[in-house]
N, C-alpha and C. Protein backbone atom coordinates (compact mmCIF):
# COMPACT_ATOMS: atom_id res chain seq x y z
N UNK A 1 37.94 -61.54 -49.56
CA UNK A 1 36.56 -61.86 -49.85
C UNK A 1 35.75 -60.58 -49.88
N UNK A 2 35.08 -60.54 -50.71
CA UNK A 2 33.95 -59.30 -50.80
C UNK A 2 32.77 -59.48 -49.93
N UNK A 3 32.04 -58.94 -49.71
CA UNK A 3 31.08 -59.04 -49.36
C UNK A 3 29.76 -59.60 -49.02
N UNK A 4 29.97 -60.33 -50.13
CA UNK A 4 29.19 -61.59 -50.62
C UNK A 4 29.77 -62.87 -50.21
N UNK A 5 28.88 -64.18 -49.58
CA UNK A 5 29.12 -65.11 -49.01
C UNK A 5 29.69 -65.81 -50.01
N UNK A 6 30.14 -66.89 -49.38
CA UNK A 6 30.81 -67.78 -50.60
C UNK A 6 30.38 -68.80 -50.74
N UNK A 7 29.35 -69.16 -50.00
CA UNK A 7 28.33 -70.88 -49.70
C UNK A 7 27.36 -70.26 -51.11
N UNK A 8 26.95 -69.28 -51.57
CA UNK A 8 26.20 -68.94 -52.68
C UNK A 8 26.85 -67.90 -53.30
N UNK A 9 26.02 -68.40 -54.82
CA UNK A 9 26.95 -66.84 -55.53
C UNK A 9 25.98 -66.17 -56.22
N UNK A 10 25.65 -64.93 -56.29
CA UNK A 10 24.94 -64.30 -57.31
C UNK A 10 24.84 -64.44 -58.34
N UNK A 11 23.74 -64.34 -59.11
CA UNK A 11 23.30 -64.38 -60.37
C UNK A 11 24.28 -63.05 -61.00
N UNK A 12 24.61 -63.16 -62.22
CA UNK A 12 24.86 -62.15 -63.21
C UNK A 12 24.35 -60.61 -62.87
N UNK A 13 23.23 -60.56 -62.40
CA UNK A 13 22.60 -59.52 -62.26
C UNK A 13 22.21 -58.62 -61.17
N UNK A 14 23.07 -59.64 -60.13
CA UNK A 14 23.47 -59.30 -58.39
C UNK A 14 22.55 -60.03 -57.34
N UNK A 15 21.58 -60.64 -58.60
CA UNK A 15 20.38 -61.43 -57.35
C UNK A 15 20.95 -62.39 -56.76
N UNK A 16 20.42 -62.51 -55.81
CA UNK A 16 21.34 -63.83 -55.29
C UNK A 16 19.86 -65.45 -55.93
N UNK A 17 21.23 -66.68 -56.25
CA UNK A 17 20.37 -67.17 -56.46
C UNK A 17 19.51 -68.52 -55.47
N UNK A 18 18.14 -68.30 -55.18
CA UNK A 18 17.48 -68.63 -54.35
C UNK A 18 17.38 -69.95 -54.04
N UNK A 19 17.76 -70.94 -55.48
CA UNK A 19 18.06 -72.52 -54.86
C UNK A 19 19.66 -72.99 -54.29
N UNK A 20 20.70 -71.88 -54.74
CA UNK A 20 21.77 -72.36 -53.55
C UNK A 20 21.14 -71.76 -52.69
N UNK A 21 20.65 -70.35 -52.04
CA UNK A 21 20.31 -69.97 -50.68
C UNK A 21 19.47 -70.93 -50.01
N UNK A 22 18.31 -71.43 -51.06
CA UNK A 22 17.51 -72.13 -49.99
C UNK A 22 18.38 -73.87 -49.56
N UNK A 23 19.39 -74.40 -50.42
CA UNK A 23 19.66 -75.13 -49.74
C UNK A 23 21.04 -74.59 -48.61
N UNK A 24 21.68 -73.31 -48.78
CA UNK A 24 22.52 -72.98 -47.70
C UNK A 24 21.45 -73.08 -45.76
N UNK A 25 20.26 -72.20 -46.16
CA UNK A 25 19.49 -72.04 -44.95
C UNK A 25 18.91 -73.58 -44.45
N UNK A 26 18.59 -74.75 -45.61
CA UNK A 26 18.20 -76.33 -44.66
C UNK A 26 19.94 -76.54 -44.26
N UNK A 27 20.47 -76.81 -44.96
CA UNK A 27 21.96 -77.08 -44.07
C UNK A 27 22.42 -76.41 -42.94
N UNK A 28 22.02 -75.29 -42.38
CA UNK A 28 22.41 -75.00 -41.54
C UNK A 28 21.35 -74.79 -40.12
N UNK A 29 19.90 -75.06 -41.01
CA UNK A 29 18.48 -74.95 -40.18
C UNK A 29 18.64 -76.93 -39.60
N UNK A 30 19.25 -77.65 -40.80
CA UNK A 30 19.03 -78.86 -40.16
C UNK A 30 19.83 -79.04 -38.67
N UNK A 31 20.71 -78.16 -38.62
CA UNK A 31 22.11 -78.24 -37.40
C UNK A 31 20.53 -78.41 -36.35
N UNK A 32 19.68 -77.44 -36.11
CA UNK A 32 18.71 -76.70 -34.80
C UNK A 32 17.36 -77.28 -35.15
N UNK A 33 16.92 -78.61 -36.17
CA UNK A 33 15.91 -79.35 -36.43
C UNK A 33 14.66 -78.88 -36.99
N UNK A 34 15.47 -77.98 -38.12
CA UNK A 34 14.66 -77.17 -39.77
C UNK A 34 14.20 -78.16 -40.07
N UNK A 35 12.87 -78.02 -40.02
CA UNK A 35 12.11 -78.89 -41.16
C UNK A 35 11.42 -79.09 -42.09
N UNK A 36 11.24 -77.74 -42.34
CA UNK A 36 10.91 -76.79 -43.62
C UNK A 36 11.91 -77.85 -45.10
N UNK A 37 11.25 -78.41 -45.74
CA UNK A 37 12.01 -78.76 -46.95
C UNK A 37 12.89 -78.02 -48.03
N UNK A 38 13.19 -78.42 -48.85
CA UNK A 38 14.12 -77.43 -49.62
C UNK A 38 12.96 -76.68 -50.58
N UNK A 39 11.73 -77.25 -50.76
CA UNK A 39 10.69 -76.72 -51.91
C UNK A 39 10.38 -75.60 -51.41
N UNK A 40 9.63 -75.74 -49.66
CA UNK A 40 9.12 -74.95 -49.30
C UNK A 40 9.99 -73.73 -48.85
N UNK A 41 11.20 -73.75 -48.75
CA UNK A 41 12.26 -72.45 -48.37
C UNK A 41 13.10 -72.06 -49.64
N UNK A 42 12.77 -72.82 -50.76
CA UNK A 42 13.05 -71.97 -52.06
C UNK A 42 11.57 -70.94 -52.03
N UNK A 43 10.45 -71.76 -51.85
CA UNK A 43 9.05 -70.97 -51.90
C UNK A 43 9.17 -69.30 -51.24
N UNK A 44 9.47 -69.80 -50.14
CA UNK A 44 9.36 -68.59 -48.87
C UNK A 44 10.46 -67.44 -49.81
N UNK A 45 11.65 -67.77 -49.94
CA UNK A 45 12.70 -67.01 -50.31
C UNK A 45 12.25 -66.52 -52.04
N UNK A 46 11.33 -67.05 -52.84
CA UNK A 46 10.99 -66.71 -53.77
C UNK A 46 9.79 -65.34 -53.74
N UNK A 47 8.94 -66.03 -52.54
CA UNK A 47 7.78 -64.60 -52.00
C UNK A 47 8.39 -64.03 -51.21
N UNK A 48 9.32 -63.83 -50.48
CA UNK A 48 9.92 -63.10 -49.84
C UNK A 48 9.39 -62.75 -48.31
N UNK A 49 8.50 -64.01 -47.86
CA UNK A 49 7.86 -64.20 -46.83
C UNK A 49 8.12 -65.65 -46.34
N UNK A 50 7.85 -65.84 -45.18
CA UNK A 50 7.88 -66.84 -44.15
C UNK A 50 6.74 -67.88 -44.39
N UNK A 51 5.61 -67.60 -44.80
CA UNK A 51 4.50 -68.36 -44.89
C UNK A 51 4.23 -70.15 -45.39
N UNK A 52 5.33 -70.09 -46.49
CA UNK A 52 5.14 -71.42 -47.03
C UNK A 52 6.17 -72.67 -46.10
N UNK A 53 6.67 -71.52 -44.98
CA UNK A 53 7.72 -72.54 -44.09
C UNK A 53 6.93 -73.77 -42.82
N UNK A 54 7.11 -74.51 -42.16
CA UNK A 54 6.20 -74.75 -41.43
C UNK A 54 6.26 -73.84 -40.19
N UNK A 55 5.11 -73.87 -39.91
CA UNK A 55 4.70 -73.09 -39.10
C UNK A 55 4.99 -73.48 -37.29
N UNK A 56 5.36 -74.61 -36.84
CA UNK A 56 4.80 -74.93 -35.79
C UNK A 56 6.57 -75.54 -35.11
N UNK A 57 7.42 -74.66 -35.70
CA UNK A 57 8.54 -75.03 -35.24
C UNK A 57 9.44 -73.91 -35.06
N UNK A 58 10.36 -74.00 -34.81
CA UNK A 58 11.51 -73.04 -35.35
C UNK A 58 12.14 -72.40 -36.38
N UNK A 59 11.71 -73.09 -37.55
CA UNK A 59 11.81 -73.09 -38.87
C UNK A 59 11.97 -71.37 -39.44
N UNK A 60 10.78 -70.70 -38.84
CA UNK A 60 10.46 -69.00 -39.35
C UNK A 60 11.93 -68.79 -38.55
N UNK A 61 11.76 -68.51 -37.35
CA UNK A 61 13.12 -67.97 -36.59
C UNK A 61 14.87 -67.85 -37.47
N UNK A 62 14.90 -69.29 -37.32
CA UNK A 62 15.99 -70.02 -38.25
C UNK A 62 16.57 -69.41 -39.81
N UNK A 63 15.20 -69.32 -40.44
CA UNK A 63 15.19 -68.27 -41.86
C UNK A 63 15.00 -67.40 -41.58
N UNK A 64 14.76 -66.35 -40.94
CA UNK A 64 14.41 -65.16 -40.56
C UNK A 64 16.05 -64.49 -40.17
N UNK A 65 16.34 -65.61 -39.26
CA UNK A 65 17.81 -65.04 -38.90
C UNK A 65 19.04 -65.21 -40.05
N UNK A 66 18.74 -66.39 -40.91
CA UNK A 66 19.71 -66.39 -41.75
C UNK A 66 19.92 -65.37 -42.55
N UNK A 67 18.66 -64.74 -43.27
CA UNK A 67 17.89 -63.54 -44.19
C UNK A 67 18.99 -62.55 -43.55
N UNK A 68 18.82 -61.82 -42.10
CA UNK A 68 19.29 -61.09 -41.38
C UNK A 68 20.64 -61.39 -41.10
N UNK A 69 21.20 -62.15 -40.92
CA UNK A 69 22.62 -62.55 -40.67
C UNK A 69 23.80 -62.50 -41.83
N UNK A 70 22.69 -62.54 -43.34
CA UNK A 70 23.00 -62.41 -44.82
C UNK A 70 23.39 -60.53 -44.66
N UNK A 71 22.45 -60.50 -44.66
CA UNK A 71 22.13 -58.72 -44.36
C UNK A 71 23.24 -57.99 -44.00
N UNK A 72 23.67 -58.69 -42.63
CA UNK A 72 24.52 -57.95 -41.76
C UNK A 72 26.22 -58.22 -42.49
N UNK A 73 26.11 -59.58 -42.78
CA UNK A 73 27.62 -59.60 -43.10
C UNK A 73 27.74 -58.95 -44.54
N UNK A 74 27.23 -58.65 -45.51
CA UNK A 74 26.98 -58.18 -46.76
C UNK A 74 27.74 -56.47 -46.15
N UNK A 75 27.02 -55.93 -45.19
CA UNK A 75 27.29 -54.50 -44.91
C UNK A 75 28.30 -54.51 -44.12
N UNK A 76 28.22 -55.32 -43.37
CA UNK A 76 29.65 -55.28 -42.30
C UNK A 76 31.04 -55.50 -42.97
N UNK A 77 30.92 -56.62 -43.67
CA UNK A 77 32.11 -57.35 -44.52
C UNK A 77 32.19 -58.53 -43.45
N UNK A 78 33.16 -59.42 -44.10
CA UNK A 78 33.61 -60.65 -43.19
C UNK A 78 34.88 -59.98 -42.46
N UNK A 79 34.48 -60.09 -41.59
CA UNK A 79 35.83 -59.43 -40.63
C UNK A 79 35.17 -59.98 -39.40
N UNK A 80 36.33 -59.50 -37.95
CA UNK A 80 35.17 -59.57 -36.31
C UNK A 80 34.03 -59.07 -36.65
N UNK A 81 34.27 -57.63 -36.60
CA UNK A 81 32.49 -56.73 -36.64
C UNK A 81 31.55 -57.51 -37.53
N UNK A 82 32.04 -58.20 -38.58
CA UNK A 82 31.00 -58.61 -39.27
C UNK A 82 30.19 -60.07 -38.59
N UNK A 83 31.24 -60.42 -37.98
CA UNK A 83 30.90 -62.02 -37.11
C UNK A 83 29.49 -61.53 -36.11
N UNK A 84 30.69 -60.65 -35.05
CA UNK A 84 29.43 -59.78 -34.07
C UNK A 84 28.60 -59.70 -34.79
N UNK A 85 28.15 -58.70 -35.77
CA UNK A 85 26.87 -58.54 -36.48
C UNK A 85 26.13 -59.16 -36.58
N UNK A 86 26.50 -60.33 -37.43
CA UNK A 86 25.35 -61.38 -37.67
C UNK A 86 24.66 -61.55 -36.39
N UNK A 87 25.37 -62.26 -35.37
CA UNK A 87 24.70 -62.68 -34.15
C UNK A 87 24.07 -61.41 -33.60
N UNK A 88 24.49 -60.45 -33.30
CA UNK A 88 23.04 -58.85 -32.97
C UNK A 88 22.25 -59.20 -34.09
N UNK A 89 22.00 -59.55 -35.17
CA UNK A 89 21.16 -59.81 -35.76
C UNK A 89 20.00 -60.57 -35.20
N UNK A 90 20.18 -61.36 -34.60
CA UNK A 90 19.59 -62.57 -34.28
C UNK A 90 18.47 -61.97 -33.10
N UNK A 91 16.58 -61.58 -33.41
CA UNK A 91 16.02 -61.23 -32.76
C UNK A 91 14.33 -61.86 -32.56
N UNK A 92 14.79 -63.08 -32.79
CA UNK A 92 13.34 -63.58 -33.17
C UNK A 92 13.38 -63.97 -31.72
N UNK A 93 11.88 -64.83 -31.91
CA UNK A 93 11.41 -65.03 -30.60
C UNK A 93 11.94 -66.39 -30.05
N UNK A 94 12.76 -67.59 -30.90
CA UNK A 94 13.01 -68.94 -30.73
C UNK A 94 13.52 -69.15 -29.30
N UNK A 95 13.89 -69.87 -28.75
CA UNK A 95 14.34 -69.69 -27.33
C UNK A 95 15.89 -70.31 -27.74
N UNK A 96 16.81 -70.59 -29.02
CA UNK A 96 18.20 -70.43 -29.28
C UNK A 96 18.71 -69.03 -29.57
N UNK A 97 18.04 -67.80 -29.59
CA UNK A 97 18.46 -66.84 -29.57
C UNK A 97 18.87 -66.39 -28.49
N UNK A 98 20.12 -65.78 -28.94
CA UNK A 98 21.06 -64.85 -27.44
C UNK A 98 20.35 -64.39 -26.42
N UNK A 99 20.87 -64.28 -25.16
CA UNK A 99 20.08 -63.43 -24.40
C UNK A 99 20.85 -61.66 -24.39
N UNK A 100 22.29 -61.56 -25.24
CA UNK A 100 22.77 -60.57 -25.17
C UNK A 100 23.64 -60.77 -26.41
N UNK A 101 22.32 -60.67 -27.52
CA UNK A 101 23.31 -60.79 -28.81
C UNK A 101 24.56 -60.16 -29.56
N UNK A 102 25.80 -60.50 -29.82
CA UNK A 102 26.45 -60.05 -30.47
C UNK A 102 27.60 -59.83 -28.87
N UNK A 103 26.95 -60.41 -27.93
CA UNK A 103 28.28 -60.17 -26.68
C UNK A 103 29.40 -61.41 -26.89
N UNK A 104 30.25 -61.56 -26.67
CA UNK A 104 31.36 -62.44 -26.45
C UNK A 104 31.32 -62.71 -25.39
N UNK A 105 31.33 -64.30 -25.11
CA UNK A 105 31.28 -64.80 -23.91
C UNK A 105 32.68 -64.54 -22.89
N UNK A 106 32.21 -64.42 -21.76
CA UNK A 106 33.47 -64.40 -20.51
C UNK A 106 32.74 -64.68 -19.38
N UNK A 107 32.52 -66.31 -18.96
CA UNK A 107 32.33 -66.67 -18.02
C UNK A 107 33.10 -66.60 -16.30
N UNK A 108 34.16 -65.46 -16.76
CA UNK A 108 34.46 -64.92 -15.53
C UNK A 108 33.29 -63.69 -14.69
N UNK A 109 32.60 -63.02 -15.44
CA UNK A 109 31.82 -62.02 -15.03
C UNK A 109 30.18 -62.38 -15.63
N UNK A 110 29.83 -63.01 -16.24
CA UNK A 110 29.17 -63.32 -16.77
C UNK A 110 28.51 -65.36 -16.59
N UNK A 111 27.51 -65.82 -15.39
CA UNK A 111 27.58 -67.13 -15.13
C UNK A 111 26.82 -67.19 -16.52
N UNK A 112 26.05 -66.92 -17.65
CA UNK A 112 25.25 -67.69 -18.51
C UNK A 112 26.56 -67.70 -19.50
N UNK A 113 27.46 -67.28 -19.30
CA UNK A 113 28.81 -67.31 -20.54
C UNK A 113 29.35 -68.49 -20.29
N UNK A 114 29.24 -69.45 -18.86
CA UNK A 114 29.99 -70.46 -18.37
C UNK A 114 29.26 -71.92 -19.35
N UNK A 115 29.24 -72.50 -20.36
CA UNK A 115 28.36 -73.09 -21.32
C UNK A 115 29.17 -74.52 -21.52
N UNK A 116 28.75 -75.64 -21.60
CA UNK A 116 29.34 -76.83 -22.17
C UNK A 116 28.62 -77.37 -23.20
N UNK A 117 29.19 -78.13 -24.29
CA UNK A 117 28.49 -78.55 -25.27
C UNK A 117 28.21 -80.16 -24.62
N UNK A 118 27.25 -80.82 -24.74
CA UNK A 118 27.25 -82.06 -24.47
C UNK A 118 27.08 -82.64 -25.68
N UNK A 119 28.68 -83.43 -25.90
CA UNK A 119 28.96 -84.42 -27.30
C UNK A 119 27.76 -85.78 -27.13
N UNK A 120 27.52 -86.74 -25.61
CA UNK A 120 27.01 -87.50 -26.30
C UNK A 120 26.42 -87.70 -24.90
N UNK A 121 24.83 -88.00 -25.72
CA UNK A 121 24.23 -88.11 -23.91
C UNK A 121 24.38 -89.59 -23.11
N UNK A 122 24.81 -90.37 -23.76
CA UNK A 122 24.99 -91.80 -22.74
C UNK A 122 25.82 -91.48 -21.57
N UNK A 123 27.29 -90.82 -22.06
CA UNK A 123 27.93 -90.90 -21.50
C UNK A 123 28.65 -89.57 -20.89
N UNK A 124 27.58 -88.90 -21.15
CA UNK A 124 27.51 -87.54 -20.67
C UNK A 124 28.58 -86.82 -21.01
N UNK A 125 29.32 -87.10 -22.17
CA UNK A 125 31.13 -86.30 -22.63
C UNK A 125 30.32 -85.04 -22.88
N UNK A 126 31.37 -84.27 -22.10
CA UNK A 126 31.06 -82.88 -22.88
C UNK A 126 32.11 -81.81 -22.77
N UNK A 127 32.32 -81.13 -24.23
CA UNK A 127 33.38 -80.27 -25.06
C UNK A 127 33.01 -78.90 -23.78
N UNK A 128 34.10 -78.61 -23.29
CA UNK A 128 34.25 -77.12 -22.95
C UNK A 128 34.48 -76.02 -23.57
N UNK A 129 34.03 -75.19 -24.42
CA UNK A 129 34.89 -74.15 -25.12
C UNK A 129 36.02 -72.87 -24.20
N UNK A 130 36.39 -72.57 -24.65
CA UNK A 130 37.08 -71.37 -23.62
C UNK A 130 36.36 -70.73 -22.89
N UNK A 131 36.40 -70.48 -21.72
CA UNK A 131 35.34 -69.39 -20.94
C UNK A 131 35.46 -68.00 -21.21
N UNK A 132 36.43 -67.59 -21.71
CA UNK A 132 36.68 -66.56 -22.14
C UNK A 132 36.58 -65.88 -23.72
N UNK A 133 36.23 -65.57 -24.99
CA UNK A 133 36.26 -65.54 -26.23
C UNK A 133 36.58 -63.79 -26.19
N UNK A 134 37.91 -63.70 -26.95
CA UNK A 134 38.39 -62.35 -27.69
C UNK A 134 38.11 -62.11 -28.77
N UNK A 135 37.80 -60.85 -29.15
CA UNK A 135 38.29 -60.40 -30.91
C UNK A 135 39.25 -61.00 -31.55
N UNK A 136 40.18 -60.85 -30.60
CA UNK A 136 41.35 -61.41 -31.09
C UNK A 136 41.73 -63.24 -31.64
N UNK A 137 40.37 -63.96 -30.67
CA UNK A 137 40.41 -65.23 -31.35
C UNK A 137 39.23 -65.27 -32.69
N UNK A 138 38.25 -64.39 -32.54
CA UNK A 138 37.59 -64.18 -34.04
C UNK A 138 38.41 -63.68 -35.02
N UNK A 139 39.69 -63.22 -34.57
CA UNK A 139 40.46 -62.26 -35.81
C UNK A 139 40.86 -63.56 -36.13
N UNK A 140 41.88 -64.47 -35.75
CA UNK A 140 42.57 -65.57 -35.77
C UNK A 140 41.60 -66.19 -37.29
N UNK A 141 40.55 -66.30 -37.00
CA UNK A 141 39.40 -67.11 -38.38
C UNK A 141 39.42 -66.55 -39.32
N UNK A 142 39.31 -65.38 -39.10
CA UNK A 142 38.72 -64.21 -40.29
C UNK A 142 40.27 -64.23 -41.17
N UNK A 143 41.77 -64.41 -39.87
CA UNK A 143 42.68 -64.26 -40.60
C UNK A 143 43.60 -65.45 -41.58
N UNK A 144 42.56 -66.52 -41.01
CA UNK A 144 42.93 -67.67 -41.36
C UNK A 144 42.26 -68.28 -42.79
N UNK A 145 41.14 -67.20 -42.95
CA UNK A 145 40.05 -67.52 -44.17
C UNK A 145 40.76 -66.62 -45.34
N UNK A 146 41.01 -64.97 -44.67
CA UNK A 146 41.22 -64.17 -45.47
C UNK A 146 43.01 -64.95 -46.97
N UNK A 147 43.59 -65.78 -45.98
CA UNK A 147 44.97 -66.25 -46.29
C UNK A 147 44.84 -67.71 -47.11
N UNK A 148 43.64 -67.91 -47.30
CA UNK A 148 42.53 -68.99 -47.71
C UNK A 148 43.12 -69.07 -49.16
N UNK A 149 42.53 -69.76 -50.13
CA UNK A 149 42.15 -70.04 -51.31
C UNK A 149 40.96 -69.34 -51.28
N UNK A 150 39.83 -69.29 -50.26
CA UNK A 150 38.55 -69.23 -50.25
C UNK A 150 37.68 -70.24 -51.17
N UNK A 151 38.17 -71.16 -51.52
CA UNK A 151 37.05 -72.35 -51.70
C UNK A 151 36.19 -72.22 -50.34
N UNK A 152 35.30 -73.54 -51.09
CA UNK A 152 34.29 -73.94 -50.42
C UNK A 152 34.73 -74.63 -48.77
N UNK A 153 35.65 -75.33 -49.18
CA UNK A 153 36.30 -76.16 -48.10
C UNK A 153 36.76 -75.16 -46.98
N UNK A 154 37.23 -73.64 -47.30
CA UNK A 154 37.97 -73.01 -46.13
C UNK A 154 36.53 -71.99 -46.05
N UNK A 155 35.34 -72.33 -46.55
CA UNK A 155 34.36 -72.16 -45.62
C UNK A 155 33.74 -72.43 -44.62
N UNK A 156 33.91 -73.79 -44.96
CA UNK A 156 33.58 -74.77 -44.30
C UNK A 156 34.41 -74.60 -42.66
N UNK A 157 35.93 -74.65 -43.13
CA UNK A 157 36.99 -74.32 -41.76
C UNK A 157 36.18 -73.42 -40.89
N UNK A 158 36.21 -72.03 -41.60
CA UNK A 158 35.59 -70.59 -40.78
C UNK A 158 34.05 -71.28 -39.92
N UNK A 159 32.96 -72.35 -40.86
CA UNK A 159 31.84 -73.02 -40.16
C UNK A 159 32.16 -73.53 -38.72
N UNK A 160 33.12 -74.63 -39.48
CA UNK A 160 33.68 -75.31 -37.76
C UNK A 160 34.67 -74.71 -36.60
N UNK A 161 35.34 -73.47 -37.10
CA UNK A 161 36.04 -72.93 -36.24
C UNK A 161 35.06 -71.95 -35.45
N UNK A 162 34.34 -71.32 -35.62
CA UNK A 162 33.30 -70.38 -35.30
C UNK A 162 32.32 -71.62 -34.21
N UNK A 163 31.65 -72.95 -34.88
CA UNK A 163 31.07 -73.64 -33.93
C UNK A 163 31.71 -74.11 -33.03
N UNK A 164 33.10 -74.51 -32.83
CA UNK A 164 33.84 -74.56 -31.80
C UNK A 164 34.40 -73.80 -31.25
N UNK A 165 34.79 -73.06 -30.74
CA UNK A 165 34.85 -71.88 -30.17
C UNK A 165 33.31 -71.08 -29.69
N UNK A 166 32.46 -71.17 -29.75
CA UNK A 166 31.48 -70.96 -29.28
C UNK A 166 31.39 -69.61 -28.79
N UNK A 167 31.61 -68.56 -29.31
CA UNK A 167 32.16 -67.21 -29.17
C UNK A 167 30.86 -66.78 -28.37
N UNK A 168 29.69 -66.76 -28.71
CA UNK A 168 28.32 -66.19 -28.19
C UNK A 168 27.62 -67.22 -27.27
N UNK A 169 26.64 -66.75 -26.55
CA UNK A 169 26.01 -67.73 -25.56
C UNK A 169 24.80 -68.39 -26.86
N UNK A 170 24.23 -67.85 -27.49
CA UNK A 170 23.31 -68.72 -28.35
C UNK A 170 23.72 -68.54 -29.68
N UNK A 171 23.22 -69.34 -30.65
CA UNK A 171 23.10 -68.84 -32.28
C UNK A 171 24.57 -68.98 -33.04
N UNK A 172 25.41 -69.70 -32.02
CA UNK A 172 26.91 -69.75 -32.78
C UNK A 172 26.77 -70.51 -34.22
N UNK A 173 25.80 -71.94 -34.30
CA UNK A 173 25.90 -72.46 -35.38
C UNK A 173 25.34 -71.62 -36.63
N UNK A 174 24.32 -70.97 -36.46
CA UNK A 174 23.77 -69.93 -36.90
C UNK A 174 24.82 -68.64 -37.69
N UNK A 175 25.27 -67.96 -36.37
CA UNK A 175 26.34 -66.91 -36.95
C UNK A 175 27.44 -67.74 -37.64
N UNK A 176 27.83 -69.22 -37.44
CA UNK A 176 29.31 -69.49 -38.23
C UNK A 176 28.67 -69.87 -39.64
């Protein structure tokens, strides 16, 4: 894979084009309760500002980080470093941002690394990820994508393998 994501593809002319981006950023803003519509985040991504997003949510954060997370993997490449990247990317003010972006969790030395997902609140189930996250299990994705077809579908894989595994303390749905 080059450089360029594969959830969107550039225009002819290297632009990227702004109605797959703006619906890549609600699909992945809806995960963290984006509510910015698809009009208004083609808008924003057309002025190249935050303004036409709503204002009174998370919404700026959310696009702000995607913008930046675009950024980082573009220069990094898709590889680990490029995974890390995205998430050091992540510097807005939302309170789902890292408290030590771009660290890999190890809830042996680290108690905010010790994290459970709660699947369902009735019954209080909840997914443990590893307490521990290596390079070496981000290589595992990167090596599992790179050996890909790279359709859409083994994007999708790298999406859900990255959200399970929960490599970072915040912003995993974000960085996958």
């Amino acid at each position: 894979m080059t450089k360029e994501l594969i959830i969107f593809k550039s225009e002819g002319d290297g632009n990227v084009d702004n109605t797959a981006l703006a619906r890549f950023i609600s699909s992945i803003g809806s995960l963290n309760g984006y509510g910015s519509s698809l009009l208004q985040t083609k808008h924003a991504l057309d002025l190249n500002s935050s303004t036409p997003l709503n204002q009174d949510s998370d919404d700026v954060a959310i696009f702000e980080d995607a913008l930046k997370g675009i950024t980082a993997v573009r220069r990094v490449g898709f590889s680990v470093d490029g995974i890390i990247a995205i998430n050091k990317a992540f510097d807005s003010d939302s309170d789902e941002e890292p408290n030590w972006p771009g660290h890999l969790r190890n809830a042996y030395y680290n108690e905010d690394d010790r994290i459970g997902i709660i699947l369902d609140e009735k019954s209080h189930r909840t997914y443990m990820p590893p307490e521990v996250v290596g390079r070496n299990d981000l290589q595992k994705i990167v090596d599992e994508y790179m050996t890909s077809p790279k359709k859409e579908k083994d994007a999708w894989r790298v999406f859900v393998r990255i959200a399970k595994l929960q490599p970072f303390q915040d912003g995993n749905k974000r960085t996958a």
